[in-house]
PDB file of N, CA and C in Angstrom:
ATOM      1  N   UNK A   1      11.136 -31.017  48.473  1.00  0.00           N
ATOM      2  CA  UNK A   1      10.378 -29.896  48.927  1.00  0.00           C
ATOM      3  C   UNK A   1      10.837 -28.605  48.280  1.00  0.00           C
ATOM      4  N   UNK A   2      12.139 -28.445  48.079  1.00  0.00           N
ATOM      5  CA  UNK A   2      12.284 -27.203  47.033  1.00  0.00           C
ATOM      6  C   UNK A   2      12.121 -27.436  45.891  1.00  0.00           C
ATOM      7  N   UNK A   3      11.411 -27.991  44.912  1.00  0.00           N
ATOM      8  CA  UNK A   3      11.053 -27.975  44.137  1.00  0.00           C
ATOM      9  C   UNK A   3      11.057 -26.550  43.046  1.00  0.00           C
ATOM     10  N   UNK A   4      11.649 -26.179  42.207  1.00  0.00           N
ATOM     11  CA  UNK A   4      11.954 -25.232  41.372  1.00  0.00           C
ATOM     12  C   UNK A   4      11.210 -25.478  40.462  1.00  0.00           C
ATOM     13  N   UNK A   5      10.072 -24.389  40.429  1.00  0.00           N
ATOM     14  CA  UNK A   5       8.899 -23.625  39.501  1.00  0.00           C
ATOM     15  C   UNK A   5       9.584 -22.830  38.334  1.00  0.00           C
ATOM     16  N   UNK A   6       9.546 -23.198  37.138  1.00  0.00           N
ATOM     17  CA  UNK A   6      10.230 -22.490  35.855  1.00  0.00           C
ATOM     18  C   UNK A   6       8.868 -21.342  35.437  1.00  0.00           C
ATOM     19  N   UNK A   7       9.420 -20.331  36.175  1.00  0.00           N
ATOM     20  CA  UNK A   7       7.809 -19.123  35.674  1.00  0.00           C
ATOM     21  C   UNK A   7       7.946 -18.648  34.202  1.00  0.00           C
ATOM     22  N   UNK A   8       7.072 -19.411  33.390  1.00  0.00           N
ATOM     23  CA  UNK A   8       7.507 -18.452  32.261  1.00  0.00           C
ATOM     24  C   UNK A   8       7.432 -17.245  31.864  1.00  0.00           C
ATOM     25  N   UNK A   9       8.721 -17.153  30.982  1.00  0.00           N
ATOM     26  CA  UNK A   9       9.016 -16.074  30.466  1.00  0.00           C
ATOM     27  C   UNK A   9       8.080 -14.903  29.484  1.00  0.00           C
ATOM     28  N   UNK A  10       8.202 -14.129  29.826  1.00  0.00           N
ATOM     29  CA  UNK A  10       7.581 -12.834  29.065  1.00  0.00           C
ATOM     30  C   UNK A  10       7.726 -12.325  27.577  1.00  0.00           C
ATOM     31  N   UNK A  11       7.162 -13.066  26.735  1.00  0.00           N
ATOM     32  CA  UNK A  11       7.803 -12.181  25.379  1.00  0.00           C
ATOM     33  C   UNK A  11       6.701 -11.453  24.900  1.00  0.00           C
ATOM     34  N   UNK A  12       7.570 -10.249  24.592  1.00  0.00           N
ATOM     35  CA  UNK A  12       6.121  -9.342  23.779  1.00  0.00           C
ATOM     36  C   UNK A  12       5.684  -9.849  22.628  1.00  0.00           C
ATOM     37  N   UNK A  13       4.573  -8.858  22.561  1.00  0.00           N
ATOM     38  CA  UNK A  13       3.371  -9.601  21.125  1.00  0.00           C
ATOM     39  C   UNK A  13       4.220  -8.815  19.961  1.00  0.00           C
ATOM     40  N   UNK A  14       4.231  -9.823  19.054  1.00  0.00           N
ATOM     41  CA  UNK A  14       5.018  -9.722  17.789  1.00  0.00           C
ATOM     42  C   UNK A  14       3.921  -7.976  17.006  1.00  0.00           C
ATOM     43  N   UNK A  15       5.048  -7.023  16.608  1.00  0.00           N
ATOM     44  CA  UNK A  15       4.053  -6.393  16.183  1.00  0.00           C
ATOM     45  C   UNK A  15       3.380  -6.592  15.186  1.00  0.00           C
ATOM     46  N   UNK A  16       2.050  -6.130  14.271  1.00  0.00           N
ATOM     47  CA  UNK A  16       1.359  -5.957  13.487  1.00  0.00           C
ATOM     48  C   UNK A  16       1.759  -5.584  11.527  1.00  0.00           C
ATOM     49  N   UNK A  17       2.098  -6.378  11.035  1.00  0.00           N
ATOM     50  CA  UNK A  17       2.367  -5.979   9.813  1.00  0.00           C
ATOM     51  C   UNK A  17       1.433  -5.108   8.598  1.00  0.00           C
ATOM     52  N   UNK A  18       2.398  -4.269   8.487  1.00  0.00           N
ATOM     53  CA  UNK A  18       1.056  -3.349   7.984  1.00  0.00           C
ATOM     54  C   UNK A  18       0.964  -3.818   6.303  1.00  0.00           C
ATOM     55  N   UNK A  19      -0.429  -3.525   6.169  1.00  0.00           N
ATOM     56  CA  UNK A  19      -0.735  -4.130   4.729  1.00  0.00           C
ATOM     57  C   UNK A  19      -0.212  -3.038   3.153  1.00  0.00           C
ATOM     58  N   UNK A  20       0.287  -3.728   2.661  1.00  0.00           N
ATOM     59  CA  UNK A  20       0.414  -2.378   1.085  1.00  0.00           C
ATOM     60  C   UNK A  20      -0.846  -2.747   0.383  1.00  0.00           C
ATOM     61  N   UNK A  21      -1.436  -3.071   0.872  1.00  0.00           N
ATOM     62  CA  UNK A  21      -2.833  -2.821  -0.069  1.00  0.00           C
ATOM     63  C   UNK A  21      -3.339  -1.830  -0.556  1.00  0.00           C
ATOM     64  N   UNK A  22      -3.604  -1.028   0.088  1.00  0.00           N
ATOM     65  CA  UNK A  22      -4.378   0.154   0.451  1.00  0.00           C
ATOM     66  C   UNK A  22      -3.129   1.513  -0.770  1.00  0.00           C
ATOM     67  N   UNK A  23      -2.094   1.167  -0.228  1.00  0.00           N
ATOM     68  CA  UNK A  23      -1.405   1.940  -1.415  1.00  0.00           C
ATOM     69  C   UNK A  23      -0.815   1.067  -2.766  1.00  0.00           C
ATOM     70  N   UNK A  24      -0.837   0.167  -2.870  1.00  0.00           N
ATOM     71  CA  UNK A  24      -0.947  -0.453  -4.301  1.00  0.00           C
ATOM     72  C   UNK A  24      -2.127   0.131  -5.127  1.00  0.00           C
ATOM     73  N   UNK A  25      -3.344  -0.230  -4.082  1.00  0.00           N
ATOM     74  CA  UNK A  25      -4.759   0.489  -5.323  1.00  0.00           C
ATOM     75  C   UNK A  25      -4.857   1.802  -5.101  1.00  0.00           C
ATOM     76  N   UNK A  26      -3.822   2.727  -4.685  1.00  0.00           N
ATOM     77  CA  UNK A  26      -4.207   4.232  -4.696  1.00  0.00           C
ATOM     78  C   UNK A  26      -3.021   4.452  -5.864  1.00  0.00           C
ATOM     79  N   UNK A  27      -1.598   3.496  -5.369  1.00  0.00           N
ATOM     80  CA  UNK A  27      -0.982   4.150  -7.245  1.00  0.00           C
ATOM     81  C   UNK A  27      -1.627   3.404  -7.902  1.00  0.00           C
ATOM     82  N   UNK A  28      -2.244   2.406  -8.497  1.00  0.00           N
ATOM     83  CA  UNK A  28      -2.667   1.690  -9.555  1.00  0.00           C
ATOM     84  C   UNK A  28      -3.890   3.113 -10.061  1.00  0.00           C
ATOM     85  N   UNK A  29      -4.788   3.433  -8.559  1.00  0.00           N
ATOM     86  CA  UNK A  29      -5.361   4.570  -9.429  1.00  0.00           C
ATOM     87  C   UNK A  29      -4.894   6.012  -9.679  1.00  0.00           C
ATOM     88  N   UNK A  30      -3.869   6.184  -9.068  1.00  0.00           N
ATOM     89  CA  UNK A  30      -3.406   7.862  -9.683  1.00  0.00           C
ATOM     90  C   UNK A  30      -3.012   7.542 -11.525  1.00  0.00           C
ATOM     91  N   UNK A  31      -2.071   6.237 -11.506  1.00  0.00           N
ATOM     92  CA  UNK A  31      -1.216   5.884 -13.040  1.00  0.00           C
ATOM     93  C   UNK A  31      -2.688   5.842 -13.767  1.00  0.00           C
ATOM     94  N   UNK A  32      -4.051   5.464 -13.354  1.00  0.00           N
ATOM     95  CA  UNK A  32      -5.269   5.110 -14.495  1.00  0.00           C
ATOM     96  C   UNK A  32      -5.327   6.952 -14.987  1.00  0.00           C
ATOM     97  N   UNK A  33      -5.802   7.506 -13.881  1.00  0.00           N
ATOM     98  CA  UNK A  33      -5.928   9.120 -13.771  1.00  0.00           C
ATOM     99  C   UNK A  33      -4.848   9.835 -14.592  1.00  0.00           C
ATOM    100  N   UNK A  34      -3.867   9.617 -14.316  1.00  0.00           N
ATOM    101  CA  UNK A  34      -2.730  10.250 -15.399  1.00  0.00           C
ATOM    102  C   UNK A  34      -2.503   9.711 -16.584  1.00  0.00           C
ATOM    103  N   UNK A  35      -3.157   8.769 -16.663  1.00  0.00           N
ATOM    104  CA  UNK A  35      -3.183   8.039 -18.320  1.00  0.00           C
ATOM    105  C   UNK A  35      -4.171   8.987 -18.885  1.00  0.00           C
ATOM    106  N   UNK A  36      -5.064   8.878 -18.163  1.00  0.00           N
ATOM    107  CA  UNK A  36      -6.520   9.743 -18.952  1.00  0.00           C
ATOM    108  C   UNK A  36      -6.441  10.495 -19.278  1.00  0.00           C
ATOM    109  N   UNK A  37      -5.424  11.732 -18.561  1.00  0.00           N
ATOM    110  CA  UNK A  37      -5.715  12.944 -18.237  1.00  0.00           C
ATOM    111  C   UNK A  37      -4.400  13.317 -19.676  1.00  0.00           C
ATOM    112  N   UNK A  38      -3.553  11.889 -19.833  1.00  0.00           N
ATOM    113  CA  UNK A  38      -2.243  12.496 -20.682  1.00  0.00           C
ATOM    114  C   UNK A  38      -3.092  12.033 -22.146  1.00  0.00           C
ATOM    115  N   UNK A  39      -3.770  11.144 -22.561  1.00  0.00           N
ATOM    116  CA  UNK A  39      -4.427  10.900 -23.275  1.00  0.00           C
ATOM    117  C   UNK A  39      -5.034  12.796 -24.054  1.00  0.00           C
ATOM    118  N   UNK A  40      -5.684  13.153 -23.303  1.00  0.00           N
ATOM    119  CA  UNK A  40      -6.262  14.158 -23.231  1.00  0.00           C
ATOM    120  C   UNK A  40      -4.595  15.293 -23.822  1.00  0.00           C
ATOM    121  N   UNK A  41      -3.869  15.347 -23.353  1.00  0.00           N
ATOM    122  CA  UNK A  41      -3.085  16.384 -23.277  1.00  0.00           C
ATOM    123  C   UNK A  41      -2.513  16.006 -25.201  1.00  0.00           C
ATOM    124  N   UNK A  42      -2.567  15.064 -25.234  1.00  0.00           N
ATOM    125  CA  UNK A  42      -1.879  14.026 -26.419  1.00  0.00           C
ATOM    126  C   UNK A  42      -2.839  14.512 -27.569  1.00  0.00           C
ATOM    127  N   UNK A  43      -3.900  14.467 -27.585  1.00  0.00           N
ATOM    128  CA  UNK A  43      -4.656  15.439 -28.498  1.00  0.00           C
ATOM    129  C   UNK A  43      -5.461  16.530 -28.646  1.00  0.00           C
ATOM    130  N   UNK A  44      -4.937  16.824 -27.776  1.00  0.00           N
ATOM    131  CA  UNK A  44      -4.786  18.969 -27.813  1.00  0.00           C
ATOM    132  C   UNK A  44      -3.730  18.849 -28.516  1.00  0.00           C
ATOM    133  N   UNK A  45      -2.641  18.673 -28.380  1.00  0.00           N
ATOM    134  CA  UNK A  45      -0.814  18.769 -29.123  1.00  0.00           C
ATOM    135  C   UNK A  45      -1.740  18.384 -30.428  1.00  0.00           C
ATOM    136  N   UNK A  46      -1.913  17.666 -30.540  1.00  0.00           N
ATOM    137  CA  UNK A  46      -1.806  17.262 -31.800  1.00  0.00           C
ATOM    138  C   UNK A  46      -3.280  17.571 -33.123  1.00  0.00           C
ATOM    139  N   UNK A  47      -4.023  18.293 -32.165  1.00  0.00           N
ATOM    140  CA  UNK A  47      -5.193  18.982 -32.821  1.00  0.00           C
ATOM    141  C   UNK A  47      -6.439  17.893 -33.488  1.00  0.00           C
ATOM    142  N   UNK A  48      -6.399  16.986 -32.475  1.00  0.00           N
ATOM    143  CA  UNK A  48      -7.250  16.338 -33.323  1.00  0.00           C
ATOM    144  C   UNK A  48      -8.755  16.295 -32.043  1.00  0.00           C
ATOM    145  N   UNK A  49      -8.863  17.313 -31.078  1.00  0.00           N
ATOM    146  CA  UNK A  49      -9.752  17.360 -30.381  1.00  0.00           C
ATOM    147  C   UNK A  49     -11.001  17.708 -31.029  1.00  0.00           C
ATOM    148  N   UNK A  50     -12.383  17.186 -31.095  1.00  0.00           N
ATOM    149  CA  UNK A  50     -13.879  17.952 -31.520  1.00  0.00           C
ATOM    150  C   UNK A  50     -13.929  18.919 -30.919  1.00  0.00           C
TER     151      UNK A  50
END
């Protein structure tokens, strides 16, 4: 009659891992943008702009 009920235990929810996605393709695009933009700077210096 006493029989012992094992109530289970409480564990919290594992948190949420956040993704690097979202900033992988924002540097992948600043480095495209500063390529372009040094491209550009690379021939002004060197005078070979039309």
């Amino acid at each position: 009659m006493g029989a012992d009920l094992q109530q289970p235990q409480f564990q919290p929810p594992e948190p949420k891992k956040k993704s690097l996605l979202p900033f992988i393709i924002g540097g992948v695009a600043i480095l495209i943008v500063c390529a372009l933009q040094w491209s550009d700077v690379i021939e002004y210096i060197e005078g070979n702009r039309n």
